[in-house]
C-alpha atoms as a PDB file:
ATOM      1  CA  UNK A   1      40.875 -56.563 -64.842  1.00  0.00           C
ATOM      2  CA  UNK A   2      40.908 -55.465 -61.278  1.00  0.00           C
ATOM      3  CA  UNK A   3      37.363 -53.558 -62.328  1.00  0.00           C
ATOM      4  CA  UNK A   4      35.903 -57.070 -63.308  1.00  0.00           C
ATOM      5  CA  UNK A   5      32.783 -57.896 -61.321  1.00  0.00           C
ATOM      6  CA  UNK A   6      31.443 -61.111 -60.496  1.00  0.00           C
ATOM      7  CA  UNK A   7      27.590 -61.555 -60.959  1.00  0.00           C
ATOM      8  CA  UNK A   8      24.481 -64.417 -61.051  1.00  0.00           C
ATOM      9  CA  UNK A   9      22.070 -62.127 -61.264  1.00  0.00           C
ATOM     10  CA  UNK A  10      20.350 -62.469 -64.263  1.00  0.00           C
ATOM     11  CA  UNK A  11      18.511 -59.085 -65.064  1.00  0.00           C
ATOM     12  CA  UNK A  12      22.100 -57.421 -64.611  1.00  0.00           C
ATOM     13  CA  UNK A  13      23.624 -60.310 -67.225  1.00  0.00           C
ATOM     14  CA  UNK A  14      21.013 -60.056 -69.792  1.00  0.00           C
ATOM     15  CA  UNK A  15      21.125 -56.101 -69.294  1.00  0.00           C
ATOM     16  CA  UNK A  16      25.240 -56.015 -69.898  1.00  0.00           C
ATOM     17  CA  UNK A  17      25.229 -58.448 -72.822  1.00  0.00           C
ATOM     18  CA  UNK A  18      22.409 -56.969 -74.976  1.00  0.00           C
ATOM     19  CA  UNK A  19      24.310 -53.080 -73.853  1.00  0.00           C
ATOM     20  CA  UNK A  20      27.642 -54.440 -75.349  1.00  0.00           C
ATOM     21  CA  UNK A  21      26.053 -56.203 -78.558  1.00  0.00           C
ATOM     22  CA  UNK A  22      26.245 -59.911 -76.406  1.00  0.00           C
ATOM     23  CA  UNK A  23      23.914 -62.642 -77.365  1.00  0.00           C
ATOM     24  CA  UNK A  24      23.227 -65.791 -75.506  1.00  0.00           C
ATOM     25  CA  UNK A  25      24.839 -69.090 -77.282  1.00  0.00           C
ATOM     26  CA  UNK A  26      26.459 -72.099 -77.128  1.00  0.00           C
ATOM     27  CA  UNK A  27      29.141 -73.658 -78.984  1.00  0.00           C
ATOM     28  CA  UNK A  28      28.124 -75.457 -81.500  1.00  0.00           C
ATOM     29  CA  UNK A  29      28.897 -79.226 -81.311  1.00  0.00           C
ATOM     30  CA  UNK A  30      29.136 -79.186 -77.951  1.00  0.00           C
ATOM     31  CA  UNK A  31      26.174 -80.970 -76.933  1.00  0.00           C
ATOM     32  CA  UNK A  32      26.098 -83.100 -74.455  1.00  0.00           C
ATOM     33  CA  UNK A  33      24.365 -86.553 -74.457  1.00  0.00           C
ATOM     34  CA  UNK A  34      21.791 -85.720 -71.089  1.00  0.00           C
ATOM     35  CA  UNK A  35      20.395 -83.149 -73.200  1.00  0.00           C
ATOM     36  CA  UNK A  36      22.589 -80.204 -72.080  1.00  0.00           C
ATOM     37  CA  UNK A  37      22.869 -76.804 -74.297  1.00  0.00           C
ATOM     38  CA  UNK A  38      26.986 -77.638 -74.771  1.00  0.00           C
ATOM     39  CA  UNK A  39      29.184 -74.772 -73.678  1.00  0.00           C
ATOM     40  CA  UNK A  40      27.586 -71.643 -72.662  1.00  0.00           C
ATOM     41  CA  UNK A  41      28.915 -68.408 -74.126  1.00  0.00           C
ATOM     42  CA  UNK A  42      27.834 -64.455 -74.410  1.00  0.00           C
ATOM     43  CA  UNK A  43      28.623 -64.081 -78.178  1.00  0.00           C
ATOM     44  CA  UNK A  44      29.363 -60.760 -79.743  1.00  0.00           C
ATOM     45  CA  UNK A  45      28.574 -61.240 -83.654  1.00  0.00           C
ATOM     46  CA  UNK A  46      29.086 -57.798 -84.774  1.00  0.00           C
ATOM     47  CA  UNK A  47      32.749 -58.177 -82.649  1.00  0.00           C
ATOM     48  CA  UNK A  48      33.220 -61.822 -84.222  1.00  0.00           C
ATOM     49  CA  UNK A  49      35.448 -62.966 -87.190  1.00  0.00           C
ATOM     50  CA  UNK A  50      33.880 -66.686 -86.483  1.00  0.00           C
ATOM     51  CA  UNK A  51      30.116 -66.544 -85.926  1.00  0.00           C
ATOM     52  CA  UNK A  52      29.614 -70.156 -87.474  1.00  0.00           C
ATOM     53  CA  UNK A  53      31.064 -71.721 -84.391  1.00  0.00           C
ATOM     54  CA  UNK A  54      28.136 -70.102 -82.348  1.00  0.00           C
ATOM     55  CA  UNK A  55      24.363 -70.824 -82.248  1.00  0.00           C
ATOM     56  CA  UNK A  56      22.470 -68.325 -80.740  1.00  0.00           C
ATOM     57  CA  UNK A  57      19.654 -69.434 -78.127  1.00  0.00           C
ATOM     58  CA  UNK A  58      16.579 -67.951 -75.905  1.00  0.00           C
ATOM     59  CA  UNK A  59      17.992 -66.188 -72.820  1.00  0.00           C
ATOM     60  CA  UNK A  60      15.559 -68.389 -71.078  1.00  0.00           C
ATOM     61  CA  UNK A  61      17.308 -71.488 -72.092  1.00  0.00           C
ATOM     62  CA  UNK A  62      20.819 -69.927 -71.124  1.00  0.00           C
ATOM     63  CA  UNK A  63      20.166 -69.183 -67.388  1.00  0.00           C
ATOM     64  CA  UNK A  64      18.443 -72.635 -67.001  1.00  0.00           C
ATOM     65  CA  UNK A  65      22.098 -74.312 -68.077  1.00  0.00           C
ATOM     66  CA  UNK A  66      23.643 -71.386 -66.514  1.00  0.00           C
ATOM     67  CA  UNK A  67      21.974 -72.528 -63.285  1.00  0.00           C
ATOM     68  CA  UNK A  68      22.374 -76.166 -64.069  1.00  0.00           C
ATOM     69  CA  UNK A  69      26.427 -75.590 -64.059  1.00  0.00           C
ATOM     70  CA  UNK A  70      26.843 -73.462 -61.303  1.00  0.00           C
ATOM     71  CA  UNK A  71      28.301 -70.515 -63.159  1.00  0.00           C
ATOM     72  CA  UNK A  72      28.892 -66.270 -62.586  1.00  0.00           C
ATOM     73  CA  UNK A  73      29.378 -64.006 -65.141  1.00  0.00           C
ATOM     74  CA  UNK A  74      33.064 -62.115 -64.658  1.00  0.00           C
ATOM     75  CA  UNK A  75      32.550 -59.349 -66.769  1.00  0.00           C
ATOM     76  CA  UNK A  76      33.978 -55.691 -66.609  1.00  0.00           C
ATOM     77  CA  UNK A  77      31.942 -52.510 -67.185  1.00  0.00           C
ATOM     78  CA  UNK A  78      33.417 -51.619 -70.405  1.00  0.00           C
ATOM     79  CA  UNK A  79      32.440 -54.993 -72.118  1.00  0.00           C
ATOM     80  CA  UNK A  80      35.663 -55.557 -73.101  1.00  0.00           C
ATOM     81  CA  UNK A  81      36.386 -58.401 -71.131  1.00  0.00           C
ATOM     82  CA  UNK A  82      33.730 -61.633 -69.979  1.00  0.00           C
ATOM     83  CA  UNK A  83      34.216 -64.838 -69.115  1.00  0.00           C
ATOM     84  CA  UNK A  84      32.154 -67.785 -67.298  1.00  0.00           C
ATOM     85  CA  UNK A  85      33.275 -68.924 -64.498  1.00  0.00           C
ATOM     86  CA  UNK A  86      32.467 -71.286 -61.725  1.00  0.00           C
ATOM     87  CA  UNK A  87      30.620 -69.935 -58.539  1.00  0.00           C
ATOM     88  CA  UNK A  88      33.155 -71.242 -56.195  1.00  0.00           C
END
């Protein structure tokens, strides 16, 4: 984990997730009442035992909640590990 890098940019996000199989999602029934995507995720289907859990949605609408919750991508080169985190 020590190679893990930190990252908002969202050309270098999109460009790591689609290079590792990742797609943008949420979890499903996670919705929030004031029309929130629920909980953000980079889903790997082809990596997944449990795709039902995960609706896929436009990159577009994942860096607008992205924004909206203040998060970073912690991710290491090798796309093994990835995890959203807060900015802070």
């Amino acid at each position: 984990m020590s190679d893990s890098k930190k990252t908002t940019d969202h050309k270098e996000i999109k460009k790591w997730a689609e290079e590792h199989g990742g797609v943008p999602s949420v979890i499903k029934g996670t919705e929030d009442d004031g029309g929130g995507e629920g909980v953000l995720r980079i889903h790997f289907p082809k990596k997944s035992d449990d795709n039902s859990s995960f609706e896929e949605i436009s990159w577009d609408e994942f860096f607008k909640e992205f924004e909206n919750s203040k998060l970073a991508l912690l991710h290491d080169p090798d796309g093994v590990f990835n995890k959203l985190v807060s900015r802070d």
